[in-house]
PDB file of N, CA and C in Angstrom:
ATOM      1  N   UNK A   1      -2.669  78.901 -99.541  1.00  0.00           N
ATOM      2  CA  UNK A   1      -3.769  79.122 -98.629  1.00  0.00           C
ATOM      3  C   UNK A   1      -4.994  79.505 -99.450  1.00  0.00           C
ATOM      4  N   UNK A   2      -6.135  79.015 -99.095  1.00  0.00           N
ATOM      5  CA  UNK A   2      -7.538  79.440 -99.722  1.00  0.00           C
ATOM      6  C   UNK A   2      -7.857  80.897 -99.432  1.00  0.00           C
ATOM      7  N   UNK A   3      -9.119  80.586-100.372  1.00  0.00           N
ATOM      8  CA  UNK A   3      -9.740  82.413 -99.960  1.00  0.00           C
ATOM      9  C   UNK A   3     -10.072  81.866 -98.234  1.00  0.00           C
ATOM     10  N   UNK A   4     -10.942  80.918 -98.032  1.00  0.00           N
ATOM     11  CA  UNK A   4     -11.664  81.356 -96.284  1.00  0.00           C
ATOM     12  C   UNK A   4     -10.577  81.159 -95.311  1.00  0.00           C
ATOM     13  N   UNK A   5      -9.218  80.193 -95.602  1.00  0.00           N
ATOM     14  CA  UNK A   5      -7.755  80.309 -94.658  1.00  0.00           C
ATOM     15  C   UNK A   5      -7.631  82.029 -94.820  1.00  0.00           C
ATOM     16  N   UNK A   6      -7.145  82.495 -95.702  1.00  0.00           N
ATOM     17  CA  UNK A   6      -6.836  83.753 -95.706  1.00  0.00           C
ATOM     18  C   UNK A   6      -7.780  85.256 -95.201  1.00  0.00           C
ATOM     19  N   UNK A   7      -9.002  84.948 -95.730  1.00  0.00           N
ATOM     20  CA  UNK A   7     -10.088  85.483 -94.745  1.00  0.00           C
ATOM     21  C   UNK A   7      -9.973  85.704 -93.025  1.00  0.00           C
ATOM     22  N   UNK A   8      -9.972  84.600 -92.759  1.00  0.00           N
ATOM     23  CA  UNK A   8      -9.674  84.017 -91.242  1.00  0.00           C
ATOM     24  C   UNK A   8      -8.901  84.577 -90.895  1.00  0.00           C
ATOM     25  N   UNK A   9      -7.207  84.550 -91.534  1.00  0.00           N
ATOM     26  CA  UNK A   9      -6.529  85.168 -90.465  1.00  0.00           C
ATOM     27  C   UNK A   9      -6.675  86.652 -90.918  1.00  0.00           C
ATOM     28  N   UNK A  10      -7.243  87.025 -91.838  1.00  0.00           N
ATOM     29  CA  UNK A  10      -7.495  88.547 -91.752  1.00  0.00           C
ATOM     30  C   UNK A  10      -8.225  89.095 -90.804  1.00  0.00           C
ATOM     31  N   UNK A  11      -9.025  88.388 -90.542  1.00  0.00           N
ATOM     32  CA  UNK A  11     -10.149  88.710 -89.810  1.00  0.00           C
ATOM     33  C   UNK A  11      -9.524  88.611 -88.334  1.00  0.00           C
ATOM     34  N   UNK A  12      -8.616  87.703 -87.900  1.00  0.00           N
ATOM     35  CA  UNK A  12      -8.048  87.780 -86.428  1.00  0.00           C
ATOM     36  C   UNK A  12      -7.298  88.669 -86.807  1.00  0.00           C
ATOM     37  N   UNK A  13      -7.095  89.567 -87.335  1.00  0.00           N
ATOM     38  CA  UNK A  13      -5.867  90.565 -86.818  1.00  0.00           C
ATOM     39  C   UNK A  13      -7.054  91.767 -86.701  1.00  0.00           C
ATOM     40  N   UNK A  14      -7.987  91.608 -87.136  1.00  0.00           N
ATOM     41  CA  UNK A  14      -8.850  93.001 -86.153  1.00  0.00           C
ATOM     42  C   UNK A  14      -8.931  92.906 -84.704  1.00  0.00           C
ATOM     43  N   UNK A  15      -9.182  93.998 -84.281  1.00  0.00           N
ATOM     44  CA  UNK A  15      -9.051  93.968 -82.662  1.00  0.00           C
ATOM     45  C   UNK A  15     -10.861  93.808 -82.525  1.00  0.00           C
ATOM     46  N   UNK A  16     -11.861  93.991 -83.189  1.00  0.00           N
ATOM     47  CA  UNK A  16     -12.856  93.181 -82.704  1.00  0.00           C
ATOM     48  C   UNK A  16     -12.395  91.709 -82.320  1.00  0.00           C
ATOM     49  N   UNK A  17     -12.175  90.903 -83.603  1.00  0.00           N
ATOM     50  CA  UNK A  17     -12.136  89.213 -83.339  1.00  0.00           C
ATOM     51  C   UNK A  17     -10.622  89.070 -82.051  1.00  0.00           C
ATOM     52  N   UNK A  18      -9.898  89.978 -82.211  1.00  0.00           N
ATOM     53  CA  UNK A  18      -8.924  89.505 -80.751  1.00  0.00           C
ATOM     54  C   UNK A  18      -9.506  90.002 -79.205  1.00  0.00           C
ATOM     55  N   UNK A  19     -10.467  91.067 -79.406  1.00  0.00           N
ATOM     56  CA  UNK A  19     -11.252  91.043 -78.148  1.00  0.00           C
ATOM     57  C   UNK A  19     -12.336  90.071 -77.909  1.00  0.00           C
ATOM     58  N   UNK A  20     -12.856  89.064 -78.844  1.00  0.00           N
ATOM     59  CA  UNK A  20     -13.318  87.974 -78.668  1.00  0.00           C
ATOM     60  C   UNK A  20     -12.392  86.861 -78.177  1.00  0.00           C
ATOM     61  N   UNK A  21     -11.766  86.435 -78.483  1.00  0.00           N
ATOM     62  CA  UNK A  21     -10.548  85.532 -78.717  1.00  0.00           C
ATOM     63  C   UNK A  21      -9.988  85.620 -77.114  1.00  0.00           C
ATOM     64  N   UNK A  22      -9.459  86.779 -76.533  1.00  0.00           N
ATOM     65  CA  UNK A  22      -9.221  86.912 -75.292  1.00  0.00           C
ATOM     66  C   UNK A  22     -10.472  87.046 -74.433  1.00  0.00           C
ATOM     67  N   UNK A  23     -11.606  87.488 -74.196  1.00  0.00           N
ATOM     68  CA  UNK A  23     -12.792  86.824 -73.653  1.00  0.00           C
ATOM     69  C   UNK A  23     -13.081  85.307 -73.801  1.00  0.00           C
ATOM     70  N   UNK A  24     -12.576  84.360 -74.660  1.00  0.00           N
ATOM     71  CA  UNK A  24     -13.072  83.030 -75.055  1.00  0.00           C
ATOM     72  C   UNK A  24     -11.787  82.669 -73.849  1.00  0.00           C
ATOM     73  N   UNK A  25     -10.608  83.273 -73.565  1.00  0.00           N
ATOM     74  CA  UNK A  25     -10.107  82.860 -73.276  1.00  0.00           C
ATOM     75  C   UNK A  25     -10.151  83.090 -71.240  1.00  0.00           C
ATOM     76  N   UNK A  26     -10.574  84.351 -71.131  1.00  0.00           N
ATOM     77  CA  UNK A  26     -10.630  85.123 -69.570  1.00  0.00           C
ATOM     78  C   UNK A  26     -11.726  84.082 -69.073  1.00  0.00           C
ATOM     79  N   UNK A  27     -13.152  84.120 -69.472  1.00  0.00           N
ATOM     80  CA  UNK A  27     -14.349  84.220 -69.092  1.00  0.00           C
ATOM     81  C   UNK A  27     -14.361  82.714 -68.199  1.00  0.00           C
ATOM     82  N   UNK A  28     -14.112  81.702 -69.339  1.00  0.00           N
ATOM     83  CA  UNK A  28     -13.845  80.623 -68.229  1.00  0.00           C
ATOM     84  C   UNK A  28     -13.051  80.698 -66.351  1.00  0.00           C
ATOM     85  N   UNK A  29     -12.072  81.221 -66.862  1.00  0.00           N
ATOM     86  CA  UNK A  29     -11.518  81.171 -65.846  1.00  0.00           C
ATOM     87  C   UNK A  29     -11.803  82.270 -64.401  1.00  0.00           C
ATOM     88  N   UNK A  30     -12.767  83.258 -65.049  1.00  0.00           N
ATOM     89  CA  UNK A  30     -13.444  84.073 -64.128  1.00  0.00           C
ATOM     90  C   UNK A  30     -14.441  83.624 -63.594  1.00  0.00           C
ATOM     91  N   UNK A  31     -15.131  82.959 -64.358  1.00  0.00           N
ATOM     92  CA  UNK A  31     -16.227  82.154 -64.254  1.00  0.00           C
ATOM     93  C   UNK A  31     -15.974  80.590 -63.001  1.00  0.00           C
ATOM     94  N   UNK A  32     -14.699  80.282 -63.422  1.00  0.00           N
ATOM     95  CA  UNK A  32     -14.050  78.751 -62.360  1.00  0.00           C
ATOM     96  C   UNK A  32     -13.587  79.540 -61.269  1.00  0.00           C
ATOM     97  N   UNK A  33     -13.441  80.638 -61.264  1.00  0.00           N
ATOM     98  CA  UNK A  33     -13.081  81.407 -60.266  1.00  0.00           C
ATOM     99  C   UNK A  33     -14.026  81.481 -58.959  1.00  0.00           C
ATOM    100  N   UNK A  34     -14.608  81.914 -59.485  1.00  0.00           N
ATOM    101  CA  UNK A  34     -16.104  82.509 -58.631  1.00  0.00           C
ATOM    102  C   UNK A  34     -17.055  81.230 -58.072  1.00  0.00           C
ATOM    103  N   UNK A  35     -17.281  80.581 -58.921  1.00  0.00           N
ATOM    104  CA  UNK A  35     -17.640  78.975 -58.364  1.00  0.00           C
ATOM    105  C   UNK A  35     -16.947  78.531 -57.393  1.00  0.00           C
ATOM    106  N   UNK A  36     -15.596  78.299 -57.642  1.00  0.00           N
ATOM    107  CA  UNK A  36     -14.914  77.756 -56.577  1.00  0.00           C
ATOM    108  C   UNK A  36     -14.822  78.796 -55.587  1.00  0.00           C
ATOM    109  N   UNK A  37     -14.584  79.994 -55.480  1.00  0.00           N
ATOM    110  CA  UNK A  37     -14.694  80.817 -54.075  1.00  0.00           C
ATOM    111  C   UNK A  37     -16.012  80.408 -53.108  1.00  0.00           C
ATOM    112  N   UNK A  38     -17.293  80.888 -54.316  1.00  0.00           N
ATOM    113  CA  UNK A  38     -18.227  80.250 -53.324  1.00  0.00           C
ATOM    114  C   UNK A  38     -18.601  78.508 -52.888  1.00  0.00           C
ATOM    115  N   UNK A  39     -17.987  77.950 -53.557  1.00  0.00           N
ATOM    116  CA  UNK A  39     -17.652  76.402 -52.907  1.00  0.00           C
ATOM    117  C   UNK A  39     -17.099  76.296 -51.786  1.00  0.00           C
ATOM    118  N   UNK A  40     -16.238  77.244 -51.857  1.00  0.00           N
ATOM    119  CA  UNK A  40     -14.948  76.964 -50.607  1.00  0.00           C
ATOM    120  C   UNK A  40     -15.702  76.952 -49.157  1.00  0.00           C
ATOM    121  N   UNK A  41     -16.606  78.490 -49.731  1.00  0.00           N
ATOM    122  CA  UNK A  41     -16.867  79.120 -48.674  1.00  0.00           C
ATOM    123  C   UNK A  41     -18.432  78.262 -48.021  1.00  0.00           C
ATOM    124  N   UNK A  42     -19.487  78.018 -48.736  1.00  0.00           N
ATOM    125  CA  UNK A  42     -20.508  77.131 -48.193  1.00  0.00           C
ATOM    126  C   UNK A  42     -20.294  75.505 -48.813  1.00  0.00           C
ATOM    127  N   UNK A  43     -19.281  74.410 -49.255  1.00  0.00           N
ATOM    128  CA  UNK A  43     -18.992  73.757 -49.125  1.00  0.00           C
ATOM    129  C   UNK A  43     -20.352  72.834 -49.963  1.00  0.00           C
ATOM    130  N   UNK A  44     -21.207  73.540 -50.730  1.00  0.00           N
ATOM    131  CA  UNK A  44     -22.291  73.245 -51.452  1.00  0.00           C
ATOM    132  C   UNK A  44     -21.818  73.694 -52.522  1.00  0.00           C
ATOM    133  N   UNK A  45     -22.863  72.765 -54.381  1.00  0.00           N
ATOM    134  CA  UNK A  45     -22.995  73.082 -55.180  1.00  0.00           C
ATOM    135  C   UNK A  45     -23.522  74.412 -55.363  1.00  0.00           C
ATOM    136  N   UNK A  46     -23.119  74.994 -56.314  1.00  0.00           N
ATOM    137  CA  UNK A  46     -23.444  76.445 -56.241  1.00  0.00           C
ATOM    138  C   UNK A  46     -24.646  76.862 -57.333  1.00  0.00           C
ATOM    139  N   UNK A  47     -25.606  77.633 -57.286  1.00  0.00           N
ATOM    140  CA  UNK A  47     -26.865  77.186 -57.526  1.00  0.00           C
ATOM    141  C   UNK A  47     -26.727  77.968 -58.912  1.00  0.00           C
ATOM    142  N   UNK A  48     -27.307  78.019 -59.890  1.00  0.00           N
ATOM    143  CA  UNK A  48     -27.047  78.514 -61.486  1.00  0.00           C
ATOM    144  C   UNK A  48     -27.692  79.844 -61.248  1.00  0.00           C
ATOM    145  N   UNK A  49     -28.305  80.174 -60.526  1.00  0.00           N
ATOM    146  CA  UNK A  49     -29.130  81.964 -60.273  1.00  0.00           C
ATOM    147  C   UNK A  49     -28.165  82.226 -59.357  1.00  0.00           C
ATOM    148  N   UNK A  50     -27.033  82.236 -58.937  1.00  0.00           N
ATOM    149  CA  UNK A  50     -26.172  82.709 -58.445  1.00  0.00           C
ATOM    150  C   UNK A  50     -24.818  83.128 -59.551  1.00  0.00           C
ATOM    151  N   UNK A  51     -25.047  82.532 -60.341  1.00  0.00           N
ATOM    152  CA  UNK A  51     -23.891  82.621 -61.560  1.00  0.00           C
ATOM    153  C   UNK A  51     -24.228  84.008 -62.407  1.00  0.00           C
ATOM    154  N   UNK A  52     -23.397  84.733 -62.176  1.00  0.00           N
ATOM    155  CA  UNK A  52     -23.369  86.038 -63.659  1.00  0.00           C
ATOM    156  C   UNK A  52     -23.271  85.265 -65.133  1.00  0.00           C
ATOM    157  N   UNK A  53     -24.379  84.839 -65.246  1.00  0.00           N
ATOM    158  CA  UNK A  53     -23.641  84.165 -67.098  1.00  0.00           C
ATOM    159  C   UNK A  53     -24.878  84.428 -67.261  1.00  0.00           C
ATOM    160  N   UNK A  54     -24.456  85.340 -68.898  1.00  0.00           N
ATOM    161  CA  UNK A  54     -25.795  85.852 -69.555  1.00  0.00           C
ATOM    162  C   UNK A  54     -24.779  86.327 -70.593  1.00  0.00           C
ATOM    163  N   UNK A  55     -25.233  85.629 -71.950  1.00  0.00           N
ATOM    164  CA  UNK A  55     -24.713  85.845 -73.388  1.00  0.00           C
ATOM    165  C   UNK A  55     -24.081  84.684 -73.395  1.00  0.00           C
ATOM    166  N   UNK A  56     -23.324  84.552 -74.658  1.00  0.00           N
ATOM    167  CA  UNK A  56     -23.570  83.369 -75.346  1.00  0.00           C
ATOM    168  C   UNK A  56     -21.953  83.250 -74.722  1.00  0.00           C
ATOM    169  N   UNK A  57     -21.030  84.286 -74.840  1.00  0.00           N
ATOM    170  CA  UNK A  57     -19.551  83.758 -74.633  1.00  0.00           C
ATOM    171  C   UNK A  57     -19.613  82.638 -72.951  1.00  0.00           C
ATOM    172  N   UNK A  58     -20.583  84.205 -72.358  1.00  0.00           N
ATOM    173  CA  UNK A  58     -20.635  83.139 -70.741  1.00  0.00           C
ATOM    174  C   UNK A  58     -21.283  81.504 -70.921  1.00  0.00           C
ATOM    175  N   UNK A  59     -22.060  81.479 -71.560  1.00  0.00           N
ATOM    176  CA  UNK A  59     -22.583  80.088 -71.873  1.00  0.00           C
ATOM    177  C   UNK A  59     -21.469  79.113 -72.227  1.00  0.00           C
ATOM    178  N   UNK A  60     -20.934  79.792 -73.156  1.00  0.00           N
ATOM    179  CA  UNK A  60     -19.185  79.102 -73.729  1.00  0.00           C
ATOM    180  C   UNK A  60     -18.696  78.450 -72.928  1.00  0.00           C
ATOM    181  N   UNK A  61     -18.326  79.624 -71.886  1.00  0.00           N
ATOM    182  CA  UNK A  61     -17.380  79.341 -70.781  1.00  0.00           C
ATOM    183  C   UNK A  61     -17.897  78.608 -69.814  1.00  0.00           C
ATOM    184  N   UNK A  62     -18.808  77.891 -69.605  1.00  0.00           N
ATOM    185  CA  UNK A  62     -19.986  77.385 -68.753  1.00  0.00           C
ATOM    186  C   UNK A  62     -19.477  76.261 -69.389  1.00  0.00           C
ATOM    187  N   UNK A  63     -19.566  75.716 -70.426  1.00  0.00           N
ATOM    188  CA  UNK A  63     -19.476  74.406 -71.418  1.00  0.00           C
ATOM    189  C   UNK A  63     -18.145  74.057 -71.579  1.00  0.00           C
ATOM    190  N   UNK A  64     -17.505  74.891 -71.631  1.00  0.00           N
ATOM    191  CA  UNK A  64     -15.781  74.566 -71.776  1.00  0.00           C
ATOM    192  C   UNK A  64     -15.315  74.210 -70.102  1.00  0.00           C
ATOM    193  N   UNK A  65     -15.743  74.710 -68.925  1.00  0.00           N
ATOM    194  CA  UNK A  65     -15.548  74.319 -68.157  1.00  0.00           C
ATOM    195  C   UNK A  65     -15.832  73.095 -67.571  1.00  0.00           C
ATOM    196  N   UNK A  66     -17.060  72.115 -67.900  1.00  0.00           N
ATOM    197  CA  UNK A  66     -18.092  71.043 -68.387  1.00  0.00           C
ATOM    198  C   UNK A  66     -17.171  70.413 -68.487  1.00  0.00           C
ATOM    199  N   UNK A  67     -16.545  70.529 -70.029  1.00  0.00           N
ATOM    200  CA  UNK A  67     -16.122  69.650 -70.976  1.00  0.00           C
ATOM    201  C   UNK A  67     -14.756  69.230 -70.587  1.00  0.00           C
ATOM    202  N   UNK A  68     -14.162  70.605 -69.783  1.00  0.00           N
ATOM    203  CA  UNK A  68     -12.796  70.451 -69.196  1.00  0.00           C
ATOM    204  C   UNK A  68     -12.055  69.221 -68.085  1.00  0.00           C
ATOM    205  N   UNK A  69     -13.784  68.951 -67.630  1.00  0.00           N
ATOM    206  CA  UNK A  69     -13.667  68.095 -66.374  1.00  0.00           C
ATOM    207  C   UNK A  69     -13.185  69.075 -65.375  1.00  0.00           C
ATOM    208  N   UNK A  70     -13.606  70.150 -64.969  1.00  0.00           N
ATOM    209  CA  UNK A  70     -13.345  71.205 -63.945  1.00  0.00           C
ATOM    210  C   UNK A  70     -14.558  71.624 -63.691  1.00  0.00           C
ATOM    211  N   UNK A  71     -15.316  71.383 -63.866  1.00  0.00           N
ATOM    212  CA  UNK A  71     -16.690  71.158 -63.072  1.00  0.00           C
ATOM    213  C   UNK A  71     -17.793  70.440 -63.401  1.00  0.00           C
ATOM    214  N   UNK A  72     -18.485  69.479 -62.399  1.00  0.00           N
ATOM    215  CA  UNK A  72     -20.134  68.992 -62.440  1.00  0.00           C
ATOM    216  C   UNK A  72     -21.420  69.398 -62.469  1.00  0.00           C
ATOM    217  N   UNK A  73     -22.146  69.149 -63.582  1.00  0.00           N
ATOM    218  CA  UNK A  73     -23.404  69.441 -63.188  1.00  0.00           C
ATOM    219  C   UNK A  73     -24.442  68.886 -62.363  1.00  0.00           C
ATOM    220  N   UNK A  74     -25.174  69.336 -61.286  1.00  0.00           N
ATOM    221  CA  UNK A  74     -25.775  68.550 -60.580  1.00  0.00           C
ATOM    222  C   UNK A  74     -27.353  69.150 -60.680  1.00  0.00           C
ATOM    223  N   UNK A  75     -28.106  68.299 -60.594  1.00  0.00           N
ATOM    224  CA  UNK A  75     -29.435  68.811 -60.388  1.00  0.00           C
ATOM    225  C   UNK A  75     -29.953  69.812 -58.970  1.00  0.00           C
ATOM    226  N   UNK A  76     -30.247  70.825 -59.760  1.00  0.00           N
ATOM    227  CA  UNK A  76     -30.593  72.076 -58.933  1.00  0.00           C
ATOM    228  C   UNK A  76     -31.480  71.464 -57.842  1.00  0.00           C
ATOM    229  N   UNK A  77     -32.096  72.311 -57.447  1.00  0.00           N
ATOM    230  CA  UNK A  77     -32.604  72.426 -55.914  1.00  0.00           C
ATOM    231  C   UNK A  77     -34.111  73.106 -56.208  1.00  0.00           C
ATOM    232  N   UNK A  78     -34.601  73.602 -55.267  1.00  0.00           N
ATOM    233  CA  UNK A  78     -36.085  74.285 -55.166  1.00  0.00           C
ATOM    234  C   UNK A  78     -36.004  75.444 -56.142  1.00  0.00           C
ATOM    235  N   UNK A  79     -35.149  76.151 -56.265  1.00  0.00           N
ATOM    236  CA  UNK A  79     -34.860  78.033 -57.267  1.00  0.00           C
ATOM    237  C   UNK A  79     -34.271  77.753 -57.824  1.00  0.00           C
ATOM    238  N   UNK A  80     -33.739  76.361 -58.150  1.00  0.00           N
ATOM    239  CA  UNK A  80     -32.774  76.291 -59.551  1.00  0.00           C
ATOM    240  C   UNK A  80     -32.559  74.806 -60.431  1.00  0.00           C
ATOM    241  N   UNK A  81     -32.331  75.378 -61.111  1.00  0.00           N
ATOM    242  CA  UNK A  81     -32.155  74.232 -62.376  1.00  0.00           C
ATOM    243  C   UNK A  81     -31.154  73.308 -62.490  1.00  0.00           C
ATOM    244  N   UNK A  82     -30.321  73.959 -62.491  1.00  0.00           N
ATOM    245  CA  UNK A  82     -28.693  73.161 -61.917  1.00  0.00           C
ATOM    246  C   UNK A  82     -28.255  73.992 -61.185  1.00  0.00           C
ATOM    247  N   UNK A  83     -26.984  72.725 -61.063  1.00  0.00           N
ATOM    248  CA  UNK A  83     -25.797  73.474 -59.851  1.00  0.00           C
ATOM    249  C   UNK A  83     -24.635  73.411 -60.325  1.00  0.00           C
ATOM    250  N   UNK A  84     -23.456  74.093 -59.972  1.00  0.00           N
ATOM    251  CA  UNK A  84     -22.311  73.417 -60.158  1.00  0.00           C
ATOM    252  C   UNK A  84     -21.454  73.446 -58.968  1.00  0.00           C
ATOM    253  N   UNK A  85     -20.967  71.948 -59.310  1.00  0.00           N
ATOM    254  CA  UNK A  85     -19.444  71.650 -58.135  1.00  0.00           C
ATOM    255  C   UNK A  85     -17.777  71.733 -58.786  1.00  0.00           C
ATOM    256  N   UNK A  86     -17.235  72.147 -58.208  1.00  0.00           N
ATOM    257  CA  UNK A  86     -15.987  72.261 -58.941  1.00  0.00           C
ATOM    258  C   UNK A  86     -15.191  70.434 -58.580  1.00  0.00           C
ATOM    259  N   UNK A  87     -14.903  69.811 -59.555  1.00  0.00           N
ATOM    260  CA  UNK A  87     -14.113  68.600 -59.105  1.00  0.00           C
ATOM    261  C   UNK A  87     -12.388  69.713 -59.059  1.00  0.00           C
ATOM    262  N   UNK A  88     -11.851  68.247 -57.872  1.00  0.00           N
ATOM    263  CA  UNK A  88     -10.800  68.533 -57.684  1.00  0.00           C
ATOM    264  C   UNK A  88     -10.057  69.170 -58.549  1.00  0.00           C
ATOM    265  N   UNK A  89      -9.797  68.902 -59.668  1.00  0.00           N
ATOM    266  CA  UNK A  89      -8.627  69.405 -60.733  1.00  0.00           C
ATOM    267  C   UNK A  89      -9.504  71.169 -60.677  1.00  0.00           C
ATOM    268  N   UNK A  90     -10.212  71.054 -60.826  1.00  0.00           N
ATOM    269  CA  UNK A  90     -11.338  72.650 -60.922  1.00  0.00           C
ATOM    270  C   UNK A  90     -10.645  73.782 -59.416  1.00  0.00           C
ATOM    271  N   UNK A  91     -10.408  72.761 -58.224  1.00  0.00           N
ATOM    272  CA  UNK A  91     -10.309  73.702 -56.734  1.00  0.00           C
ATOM    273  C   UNK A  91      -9.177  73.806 -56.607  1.00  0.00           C
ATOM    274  N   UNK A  92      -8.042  72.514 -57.990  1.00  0.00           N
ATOM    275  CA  UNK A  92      -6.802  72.710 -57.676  1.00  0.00           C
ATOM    276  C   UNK A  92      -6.331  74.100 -58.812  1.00  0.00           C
ATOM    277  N   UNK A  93      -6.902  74.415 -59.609  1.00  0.00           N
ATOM    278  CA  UNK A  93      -6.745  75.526 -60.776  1.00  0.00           C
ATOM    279  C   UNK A  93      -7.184  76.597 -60.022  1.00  0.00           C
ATOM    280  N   UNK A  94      -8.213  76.612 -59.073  1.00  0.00           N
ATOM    281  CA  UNK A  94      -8.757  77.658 -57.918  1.00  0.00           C
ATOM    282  C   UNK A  94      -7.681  78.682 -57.715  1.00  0.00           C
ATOM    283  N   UNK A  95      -7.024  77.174 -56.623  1.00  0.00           N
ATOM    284  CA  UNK A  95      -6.529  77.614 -55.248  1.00  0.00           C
ATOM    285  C   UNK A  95      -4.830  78.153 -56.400  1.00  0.00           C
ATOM    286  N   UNK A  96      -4.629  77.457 -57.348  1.00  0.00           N
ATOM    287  CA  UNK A  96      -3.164  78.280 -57.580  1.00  0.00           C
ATOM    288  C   UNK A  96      -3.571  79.492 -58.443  1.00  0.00           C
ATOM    289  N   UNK A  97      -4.821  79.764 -58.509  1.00  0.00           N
ATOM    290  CA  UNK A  97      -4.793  81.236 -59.446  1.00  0.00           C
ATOM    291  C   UNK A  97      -4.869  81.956 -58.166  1.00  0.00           C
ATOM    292  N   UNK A  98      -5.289  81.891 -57.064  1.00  0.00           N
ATOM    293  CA  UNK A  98      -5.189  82.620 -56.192  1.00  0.00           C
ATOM    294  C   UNK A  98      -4.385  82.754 -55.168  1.00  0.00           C
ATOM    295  N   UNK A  99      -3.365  81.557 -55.359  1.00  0.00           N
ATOM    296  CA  UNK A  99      -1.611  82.100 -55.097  1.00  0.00           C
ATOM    297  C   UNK A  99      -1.047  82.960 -55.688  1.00  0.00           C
ATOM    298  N   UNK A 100      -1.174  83.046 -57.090  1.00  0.00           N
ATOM    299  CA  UNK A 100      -1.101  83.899 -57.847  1.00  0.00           C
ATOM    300  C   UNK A 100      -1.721  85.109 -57.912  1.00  0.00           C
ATOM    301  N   UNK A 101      -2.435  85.529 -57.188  1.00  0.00           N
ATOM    302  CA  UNK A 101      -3.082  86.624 -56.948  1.00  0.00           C
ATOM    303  C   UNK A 101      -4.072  86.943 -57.843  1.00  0.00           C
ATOM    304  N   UNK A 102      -4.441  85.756 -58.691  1.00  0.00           N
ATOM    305  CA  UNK A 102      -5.697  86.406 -59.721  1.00  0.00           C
ATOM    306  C   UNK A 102      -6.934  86.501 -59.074  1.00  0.00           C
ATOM    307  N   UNK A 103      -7.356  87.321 -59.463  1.00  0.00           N
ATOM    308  CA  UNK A 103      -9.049  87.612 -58.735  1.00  0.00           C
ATOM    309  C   UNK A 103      -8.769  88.418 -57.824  1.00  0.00           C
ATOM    310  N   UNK A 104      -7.976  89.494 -57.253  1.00  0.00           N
ATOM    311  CA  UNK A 104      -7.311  90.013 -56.371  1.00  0.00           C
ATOM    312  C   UNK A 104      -7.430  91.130 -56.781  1.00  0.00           C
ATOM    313  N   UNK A 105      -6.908  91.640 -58.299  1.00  0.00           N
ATOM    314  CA  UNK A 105      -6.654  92.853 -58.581  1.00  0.00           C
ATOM    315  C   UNK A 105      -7.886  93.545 -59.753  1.00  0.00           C
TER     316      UNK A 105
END
């Protein structure tokens, strides 16, 4: 293994870089969370000044969700810039985290 392989995993065994690492991993899905609740509920794209994302991880998770094909961007409206819609695979990851009771507790 090199010096920057070995670096690396030194560096993930601090609990800074694993409290990153598990945010890279939550945020999306809090984030697909909340979109799709308010989808459900007004059956509209959901407007980007309605979204809690501010810092760069939320931006992340904004883009990984994009990229995931679990949600569309659509052109905003009068107060906003974009929107997002959750595609199906996005309302079907929804609806079983919240069989599961996530977002609950």
């Amino acid at each position: 293994m090199g010096a920057y392989e070995d670096l690396i995993e030194k560096l993930k065994q601090t609990e800074a870089v694993q409290q990153v690492l598990a945010t890279l991993e939550k945020e999306p899905v809090t984030l697909l969370h909340a979109i799709c609740k308010e989808y459900e509920v007004s059956n509209e794209p959901v407007p980007d000044h309605h979204l809690l994302v501010s810092g760069y991880l939320k931006e992340v998770a904004l883009r990984a969700l994009l990229s995931a094909g679990l949600l569309e961007r659509q052109p905003g409206g009068k107060l906003t810039v974009h929107a997002y819609k959750p595609t199906s695979a996005g309302m079907k990851y929804y609806r079983r985290l919240v069989n599961e009771g996530w977002g609950s507790k």
